[in-house]
PDB file of N, CA and C in Angstrom:
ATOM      1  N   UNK A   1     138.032 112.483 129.413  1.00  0.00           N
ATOM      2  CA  UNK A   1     139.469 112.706 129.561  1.00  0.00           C
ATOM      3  C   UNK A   1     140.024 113.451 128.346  1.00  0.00           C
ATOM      4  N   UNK A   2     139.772 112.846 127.052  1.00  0.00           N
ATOM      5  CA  UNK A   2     140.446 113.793 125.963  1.00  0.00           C
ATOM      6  C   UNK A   2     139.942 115.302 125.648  1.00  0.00           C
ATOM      7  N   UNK A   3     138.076 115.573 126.185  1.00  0.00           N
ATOM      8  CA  UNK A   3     138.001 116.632 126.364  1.00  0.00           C
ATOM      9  C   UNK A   3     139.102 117.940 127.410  1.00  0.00           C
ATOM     10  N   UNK A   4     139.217 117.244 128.334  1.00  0.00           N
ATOM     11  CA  UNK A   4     139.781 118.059 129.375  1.00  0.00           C
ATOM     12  C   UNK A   4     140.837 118.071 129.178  1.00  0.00           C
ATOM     13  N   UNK A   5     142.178 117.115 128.926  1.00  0.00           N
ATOM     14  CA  UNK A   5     143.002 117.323 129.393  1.00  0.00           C
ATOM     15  C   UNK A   5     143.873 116.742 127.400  1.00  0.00           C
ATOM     16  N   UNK A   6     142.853 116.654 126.504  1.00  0.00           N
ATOM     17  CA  UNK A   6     143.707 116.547 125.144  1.00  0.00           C
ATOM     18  C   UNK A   6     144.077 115.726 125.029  1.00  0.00           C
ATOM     19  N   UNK A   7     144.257 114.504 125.685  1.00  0.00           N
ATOM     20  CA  UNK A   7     145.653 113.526 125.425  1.00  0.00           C
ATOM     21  C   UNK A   7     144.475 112.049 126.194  1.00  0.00           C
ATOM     22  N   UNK A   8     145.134 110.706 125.762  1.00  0.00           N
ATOM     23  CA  UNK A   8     144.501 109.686 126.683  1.00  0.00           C
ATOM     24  C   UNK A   8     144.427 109.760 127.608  1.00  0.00           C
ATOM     25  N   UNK A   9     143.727 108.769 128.658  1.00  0.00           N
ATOM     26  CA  UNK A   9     144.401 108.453 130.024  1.00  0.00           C
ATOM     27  C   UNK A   9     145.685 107.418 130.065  1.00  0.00           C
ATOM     28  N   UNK A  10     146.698 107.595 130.840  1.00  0.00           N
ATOM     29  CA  UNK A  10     148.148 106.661 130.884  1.00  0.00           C
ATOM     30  C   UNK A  10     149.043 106.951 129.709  1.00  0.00           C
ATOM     31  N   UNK A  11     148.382 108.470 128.718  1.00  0.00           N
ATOM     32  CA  UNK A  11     149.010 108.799 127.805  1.00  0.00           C
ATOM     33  C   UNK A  11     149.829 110.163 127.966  1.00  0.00           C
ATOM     34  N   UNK A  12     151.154 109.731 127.824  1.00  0.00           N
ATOM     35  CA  UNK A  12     151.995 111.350 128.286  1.00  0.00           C
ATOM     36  C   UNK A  12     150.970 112.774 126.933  1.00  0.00           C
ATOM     37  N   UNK A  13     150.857 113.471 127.883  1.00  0.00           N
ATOM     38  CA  UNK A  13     150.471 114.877 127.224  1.00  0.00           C
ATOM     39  C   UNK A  13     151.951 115.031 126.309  1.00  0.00           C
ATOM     40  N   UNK A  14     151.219 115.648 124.773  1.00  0.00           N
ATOM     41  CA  UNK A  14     152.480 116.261 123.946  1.00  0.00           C
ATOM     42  C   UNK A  14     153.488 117.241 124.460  1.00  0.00           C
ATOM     43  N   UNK A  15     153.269 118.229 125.491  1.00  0.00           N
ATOM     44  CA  UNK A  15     154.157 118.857 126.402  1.00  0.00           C
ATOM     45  C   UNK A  15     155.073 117.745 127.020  1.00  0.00           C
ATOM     46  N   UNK A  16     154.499 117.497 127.445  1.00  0.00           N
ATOM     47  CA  UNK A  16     155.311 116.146 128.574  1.00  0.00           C
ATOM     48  C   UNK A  16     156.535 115.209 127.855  1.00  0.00           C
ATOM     49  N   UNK A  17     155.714 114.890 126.703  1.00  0.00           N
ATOM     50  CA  UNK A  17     156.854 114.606 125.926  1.00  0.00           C
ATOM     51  C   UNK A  17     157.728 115.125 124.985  1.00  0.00           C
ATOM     52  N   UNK A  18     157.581 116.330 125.040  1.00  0.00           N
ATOM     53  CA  UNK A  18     158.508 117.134 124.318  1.00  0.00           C
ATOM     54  C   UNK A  18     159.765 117.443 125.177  1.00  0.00           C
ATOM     55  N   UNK A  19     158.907 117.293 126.766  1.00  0.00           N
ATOM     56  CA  UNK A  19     159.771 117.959 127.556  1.00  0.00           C
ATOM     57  C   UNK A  19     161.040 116.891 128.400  1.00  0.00           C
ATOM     58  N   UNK A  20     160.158 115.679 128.405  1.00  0.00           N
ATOM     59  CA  UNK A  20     161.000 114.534 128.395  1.00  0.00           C
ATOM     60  C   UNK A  20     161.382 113.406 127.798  1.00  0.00           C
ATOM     61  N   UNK A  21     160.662 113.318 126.655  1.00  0.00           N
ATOM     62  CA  UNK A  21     160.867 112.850 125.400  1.00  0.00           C
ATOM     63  C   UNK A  21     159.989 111.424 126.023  1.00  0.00           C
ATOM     64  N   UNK A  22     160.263 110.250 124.733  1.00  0.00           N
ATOM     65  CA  UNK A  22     159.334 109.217 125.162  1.00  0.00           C
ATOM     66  C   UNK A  22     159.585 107.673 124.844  1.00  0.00           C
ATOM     67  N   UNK A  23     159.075 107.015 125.513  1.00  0.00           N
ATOM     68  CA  UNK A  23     160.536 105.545 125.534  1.00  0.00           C
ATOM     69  C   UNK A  23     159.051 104.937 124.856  1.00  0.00           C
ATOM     70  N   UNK A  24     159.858 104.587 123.435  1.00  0.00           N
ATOM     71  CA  UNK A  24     158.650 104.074 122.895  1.00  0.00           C
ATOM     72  C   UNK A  24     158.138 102.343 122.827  1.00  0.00           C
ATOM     73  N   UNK A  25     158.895 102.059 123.379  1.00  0.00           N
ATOM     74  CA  UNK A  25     158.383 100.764 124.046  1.00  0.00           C
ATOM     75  C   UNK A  25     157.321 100.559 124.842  1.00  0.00           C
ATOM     76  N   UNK A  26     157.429 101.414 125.916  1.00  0.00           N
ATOM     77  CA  UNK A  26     156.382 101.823 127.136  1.00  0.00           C
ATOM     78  C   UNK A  26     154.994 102.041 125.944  1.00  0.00           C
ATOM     79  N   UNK A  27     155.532 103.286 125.405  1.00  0.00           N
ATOM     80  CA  UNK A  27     154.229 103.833 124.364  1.00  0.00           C
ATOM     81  C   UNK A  27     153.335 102.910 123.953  1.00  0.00           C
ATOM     82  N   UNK A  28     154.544 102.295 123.249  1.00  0.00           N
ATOM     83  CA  UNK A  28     153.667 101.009 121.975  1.00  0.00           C
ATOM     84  C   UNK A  28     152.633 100.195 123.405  1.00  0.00           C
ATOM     85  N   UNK A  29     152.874  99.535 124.331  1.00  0.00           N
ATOM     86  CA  UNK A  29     152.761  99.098 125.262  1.00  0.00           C
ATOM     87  C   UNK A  29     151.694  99.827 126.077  1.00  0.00           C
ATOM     88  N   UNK A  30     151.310 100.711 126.076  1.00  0.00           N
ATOM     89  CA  UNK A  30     150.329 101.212 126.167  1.00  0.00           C
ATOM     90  C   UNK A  30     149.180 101.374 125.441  1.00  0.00           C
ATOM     91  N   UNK A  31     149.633 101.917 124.181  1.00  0.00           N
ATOM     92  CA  UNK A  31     149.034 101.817 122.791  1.00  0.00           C
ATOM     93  C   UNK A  31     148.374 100.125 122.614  1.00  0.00           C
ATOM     94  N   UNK A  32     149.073  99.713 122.665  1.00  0.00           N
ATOM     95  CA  UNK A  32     148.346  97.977 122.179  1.00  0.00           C
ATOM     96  C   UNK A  32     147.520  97.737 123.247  1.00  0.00           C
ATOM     97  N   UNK A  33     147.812  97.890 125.059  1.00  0.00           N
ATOM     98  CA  UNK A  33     147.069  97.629 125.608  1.00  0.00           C
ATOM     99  C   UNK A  33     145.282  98.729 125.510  1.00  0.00           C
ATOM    100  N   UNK A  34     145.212  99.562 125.191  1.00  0.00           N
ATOM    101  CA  UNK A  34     144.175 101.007 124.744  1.00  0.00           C
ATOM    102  C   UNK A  34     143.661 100.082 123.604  1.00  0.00           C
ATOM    103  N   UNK A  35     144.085  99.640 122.703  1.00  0.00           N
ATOM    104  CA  UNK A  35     143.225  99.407 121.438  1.00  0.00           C
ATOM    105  C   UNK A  35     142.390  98.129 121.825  1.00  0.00           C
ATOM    106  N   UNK A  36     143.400  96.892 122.714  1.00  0.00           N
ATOM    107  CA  UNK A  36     142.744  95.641 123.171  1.00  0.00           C
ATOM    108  C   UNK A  36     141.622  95.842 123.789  1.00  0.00           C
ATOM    109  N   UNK A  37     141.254  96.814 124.586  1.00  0.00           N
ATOM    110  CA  UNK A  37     140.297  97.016 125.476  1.00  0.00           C
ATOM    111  C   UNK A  37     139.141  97.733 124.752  1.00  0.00           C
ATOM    112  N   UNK A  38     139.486  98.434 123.798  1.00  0.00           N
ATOM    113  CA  UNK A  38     138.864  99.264 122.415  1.00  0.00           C
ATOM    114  C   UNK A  38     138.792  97.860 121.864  1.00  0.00           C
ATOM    115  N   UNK A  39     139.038  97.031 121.682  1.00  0.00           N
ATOM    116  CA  UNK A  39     138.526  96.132 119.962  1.00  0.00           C
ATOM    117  C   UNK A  39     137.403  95.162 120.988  1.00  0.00           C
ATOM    118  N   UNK A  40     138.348  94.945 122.702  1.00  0.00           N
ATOM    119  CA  UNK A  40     137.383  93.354 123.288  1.00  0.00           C
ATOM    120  C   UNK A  40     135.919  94.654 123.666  1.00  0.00           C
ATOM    121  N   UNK A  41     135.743  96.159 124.205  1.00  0.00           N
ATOM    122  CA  UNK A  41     134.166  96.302 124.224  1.00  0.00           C
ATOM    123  C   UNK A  41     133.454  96.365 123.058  1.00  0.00           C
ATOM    124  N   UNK A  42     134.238  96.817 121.949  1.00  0.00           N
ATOM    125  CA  UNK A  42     133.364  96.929 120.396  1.00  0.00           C
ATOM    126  C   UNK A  42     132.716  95.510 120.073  1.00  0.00           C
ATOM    127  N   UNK A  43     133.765  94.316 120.365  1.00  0.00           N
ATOM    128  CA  UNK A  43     132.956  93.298 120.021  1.00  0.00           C
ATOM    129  C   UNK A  43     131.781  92.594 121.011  1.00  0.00           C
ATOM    130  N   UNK A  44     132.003  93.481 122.066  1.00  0.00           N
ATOM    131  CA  UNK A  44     130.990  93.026 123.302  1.00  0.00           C
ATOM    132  C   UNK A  44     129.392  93.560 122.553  1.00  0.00           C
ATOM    133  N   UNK A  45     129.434  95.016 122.517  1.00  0.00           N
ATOM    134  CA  UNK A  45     128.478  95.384 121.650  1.00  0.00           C
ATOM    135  C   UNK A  45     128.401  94.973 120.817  1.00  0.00           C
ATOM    136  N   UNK A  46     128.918  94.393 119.790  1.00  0.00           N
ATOM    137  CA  UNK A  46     128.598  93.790 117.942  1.00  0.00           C
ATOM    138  C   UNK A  46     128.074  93.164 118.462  1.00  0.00           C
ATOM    139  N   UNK A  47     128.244  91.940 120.135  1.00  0.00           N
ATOM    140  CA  UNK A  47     127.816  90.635 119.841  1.00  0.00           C
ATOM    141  C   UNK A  47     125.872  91.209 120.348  1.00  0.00           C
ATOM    142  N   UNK A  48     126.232  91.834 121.460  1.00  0.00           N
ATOM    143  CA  UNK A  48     125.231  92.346 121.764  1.00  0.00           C
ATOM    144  C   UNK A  48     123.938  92.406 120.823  1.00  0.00           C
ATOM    145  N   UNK A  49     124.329  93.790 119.914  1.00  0.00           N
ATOM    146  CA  UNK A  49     123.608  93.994 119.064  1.00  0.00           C
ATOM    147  C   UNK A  49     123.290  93.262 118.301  1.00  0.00           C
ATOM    148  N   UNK A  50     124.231  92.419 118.089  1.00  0.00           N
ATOM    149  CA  UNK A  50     123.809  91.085 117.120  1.00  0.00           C
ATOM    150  C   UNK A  50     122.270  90.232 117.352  1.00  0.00           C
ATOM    151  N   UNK A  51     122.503  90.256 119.077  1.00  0.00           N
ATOM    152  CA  UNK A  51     121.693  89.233 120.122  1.00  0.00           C
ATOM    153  C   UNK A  51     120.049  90.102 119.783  1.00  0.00           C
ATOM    154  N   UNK A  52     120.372  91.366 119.591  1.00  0.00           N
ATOM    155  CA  UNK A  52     119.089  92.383 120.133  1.00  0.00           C
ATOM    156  C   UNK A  52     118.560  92.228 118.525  1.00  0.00           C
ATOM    157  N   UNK A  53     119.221  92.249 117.364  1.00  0.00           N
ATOM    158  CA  UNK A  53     118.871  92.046 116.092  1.00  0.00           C
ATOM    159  C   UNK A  53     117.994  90.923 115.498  1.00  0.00           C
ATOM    160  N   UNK A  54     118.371  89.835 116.455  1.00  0.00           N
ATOM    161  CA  UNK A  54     117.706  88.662 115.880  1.00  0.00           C
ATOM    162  C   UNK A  54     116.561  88.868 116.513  1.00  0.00           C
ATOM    163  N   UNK A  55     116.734  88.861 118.039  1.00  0.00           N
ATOM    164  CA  UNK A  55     115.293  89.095 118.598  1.00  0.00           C
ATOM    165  C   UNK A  55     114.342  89.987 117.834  1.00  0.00           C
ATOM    166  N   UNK A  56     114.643  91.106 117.631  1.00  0.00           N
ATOM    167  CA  UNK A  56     113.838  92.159 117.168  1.00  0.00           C
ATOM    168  C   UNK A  56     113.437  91.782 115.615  1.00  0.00           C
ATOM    169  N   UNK A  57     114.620  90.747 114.558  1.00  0.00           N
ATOM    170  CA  UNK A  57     113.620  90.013 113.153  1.00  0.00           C
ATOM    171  C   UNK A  57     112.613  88.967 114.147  1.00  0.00           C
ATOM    172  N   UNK A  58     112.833  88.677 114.670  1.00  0.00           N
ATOM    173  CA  UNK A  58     112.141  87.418 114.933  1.00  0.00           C
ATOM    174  C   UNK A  58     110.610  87.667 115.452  1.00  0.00           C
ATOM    175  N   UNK A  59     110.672  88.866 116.383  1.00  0.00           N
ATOM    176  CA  UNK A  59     109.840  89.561 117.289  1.00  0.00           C
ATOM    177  C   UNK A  59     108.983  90.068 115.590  1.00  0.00           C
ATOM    178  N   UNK A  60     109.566  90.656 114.622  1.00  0.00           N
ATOM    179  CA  UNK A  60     108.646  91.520 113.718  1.00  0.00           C
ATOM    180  C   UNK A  60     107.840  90.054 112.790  1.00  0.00           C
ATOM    181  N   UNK A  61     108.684  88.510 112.636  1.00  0.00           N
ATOM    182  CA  UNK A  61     108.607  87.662 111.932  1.00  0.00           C
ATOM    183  C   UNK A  61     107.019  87.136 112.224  1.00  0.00           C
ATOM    184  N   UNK A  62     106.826  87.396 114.147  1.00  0.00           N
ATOM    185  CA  UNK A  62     105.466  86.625 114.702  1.00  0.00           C
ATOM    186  C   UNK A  62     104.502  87.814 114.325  1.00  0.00           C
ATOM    187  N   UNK A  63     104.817  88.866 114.662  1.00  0.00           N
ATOM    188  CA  UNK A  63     103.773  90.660 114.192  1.00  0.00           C
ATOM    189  C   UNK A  63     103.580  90.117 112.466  1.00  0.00           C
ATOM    190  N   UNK A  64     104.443  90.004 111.604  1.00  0.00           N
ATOM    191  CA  UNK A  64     104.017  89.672 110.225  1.00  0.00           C
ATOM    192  C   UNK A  64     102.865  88.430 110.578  1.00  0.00           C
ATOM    193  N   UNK A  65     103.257  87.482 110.960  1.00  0.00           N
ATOM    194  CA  UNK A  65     102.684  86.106 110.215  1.00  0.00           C
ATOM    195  C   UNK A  65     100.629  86.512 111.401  1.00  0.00           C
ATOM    196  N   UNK A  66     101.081  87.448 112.256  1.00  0.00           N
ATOM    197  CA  UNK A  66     100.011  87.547 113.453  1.00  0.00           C
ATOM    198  C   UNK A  66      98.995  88.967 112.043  1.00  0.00           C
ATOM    199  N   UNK A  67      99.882  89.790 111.770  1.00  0.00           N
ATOM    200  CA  UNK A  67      99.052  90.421 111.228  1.00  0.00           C
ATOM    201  C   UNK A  67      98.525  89.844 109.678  1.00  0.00           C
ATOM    202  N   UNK A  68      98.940  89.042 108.948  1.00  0.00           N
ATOM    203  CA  UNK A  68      98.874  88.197 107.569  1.00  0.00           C
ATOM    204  C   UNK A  68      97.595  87.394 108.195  1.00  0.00           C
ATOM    205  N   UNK A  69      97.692  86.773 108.998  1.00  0.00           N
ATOM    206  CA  UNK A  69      96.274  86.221 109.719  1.00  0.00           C
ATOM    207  C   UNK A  69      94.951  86.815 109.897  1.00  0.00           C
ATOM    208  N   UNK A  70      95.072  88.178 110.473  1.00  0.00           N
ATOM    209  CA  UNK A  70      94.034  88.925 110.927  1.00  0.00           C
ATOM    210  C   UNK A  70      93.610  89.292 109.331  1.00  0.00           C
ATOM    211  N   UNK A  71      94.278  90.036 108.496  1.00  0.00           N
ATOM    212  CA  UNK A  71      93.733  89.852 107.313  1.00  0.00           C
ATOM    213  C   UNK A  71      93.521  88.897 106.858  1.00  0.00           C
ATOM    214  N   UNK A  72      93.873  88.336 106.635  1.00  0.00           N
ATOM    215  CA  UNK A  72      92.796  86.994 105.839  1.00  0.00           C
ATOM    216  C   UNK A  72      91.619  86.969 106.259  1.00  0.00           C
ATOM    217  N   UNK A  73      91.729  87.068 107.929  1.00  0.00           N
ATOM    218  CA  UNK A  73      90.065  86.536 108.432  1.00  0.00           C
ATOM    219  C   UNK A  73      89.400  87.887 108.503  1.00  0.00           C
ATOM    220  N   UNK A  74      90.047  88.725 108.104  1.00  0.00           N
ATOM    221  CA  UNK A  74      89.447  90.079 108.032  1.00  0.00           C
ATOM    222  C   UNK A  74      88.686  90.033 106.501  1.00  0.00           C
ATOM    223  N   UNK A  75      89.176  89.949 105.589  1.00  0.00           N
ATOM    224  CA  UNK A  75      88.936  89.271 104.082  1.00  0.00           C
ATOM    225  C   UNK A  75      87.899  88.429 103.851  1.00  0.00           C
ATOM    226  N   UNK A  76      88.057  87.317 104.852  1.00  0.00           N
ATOM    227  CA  UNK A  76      86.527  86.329 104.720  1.00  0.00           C
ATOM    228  C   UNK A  76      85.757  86.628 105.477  1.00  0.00           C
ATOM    229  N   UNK A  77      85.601  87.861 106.744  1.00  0.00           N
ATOM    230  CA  UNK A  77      84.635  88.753 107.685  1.00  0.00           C
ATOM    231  C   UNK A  77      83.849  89.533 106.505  1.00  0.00           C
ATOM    232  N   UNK A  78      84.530  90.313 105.466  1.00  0.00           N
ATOM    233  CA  UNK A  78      84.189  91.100 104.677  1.00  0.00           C
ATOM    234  C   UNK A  78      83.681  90.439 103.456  1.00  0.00           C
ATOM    235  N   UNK A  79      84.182  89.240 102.935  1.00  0.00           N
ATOM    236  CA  UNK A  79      83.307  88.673 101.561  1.00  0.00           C
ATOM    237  C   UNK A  79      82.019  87.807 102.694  1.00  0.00           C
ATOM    238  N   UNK A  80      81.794  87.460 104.080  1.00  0.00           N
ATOM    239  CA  UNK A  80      80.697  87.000 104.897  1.00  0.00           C
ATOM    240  C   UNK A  80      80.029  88.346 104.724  1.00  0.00           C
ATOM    241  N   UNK A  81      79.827  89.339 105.320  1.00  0.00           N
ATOM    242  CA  UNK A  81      79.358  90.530 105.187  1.00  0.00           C
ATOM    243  C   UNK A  81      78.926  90.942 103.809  1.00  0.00           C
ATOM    244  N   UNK A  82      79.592  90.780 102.860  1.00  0.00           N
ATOM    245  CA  UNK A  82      78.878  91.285 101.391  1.00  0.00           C
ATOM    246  C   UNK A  82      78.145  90.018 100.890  1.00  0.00           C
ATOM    247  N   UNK A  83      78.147  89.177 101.311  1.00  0.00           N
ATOM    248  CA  UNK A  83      76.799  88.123 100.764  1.00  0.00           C
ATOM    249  C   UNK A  83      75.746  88.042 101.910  1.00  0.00           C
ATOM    250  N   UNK A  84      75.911  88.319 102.930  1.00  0.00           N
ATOM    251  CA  UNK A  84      74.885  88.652 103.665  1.00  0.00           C
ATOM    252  C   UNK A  84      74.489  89.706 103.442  1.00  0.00           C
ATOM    253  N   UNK A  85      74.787  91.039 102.715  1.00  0.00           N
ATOM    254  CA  UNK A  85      74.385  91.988 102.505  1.00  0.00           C
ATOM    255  C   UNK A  85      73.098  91.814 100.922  1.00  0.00           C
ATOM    256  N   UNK A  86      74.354  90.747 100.684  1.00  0.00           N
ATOM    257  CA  UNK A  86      73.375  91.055  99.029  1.00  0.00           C
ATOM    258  C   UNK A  86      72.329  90.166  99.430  1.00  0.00           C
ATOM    259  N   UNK A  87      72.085  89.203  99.994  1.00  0.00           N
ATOM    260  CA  UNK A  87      70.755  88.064 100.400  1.00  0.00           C
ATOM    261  C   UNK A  87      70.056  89.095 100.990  1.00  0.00           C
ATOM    262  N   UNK A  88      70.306  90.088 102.078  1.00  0.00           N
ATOM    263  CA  UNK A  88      69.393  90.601 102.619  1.00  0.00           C
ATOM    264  C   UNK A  88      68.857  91.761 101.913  1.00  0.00           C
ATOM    265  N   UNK A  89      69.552  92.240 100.743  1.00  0.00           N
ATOM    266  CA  UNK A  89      69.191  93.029 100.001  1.00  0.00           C
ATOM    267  C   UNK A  89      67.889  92.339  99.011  1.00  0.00           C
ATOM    268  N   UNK A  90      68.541  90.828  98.556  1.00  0.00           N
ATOM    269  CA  UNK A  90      67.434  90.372  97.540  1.00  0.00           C
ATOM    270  C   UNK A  90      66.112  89.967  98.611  1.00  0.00           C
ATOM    271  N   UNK A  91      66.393  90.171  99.588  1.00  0.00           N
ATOM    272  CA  UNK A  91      65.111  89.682 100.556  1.00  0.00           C
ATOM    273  C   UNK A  91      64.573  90.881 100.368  1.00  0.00           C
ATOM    274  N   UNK A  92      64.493  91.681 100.655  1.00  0.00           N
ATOM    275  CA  UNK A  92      64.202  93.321 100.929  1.00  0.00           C
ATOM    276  C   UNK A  92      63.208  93.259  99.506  1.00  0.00           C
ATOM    277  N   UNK A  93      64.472  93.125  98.016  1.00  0.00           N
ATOM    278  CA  UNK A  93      63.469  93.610  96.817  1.00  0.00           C
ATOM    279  C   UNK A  93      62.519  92.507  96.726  1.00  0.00           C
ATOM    280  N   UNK A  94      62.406  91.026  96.909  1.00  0.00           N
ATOM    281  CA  UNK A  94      61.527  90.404  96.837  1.00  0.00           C
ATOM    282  C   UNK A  94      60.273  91.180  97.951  1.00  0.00           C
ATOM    283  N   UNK A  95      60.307  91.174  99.262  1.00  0.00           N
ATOM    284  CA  UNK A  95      59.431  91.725  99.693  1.00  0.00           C
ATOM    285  C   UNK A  95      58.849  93.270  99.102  1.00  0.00           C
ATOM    286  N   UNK A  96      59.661  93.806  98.608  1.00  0.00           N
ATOM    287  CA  UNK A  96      59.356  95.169  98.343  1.00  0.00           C
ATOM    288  C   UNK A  96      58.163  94.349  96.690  1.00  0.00           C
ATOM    289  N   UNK A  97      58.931  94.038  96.010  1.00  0.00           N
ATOM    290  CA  UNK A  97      58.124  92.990  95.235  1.00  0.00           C
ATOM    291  C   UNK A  97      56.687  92.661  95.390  1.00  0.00           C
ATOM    292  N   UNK A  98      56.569  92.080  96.438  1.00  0.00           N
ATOM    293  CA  UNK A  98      55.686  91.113  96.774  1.00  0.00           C
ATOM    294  C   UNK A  98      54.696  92.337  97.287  1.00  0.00           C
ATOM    295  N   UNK A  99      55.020  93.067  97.982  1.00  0.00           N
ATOM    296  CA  UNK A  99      53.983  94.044  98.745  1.00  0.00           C
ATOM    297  C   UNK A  99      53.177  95.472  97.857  1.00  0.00           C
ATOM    298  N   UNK A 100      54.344  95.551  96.682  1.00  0.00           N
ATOM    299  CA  UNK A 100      54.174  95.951  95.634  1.00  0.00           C
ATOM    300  C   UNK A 100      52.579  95.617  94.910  1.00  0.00           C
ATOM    301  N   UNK A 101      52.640  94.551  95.185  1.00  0.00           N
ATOM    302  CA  UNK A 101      51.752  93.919  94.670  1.00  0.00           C
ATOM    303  C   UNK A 101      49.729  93.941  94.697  1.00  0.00           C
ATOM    304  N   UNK A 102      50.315  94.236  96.262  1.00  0.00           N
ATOM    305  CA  UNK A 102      49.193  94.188  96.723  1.00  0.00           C
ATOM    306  C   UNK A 102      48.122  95.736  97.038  1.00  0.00           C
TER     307      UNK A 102
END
């Protein structure tokens, strides 16, 4: 509406009221009712977004504590793996050792 036609909707165009001037009672009365409807959807969305905010900490709170997990056991996968590495390594030089020998 303000693209097209410049002015609100239920709002006299500045022509209009130049041309018949403007009972500003009506105005105000219009005006207060435009902003009420402007302040009650803004807070529809705040609350909204509010609603979508918590979900979405809460949603990242289980991804943290889910990924803090996988590392750890990723951590004791990897110190399991480097002592099985080094036993099978000292197996290796003992045999290499031993065959050495012969």
């Amino acid at each position: 509406m303000l693209d097209k036609n410049h002015h609100l909707p239920n709002v006299a165009a500045a022509a209009e009221i130049k041309k018949n001037g403007i009972n500003p009672g009506e105005m105000n009365k219009v005006l207060v009712q435009k902003l009420t409807l402007y302040l009650i959807e803004k807070d529809k969305k705040e609350k909204d977004q509010a609603s979508q905010l918590k979900l979405l900490k809460n949603q990242l709170n289980k991804l943290s504590q889910k990924f803090s997990y996988k590392i750890k056991h990723l951590n004791n996968d990897k110190a399991k793996i480097t002592i099985l590495n080094y036993f099978q390594f000292s197996e290796f030089e003992t045999f290499c050792a031993s065959t050495a020998a012969i």
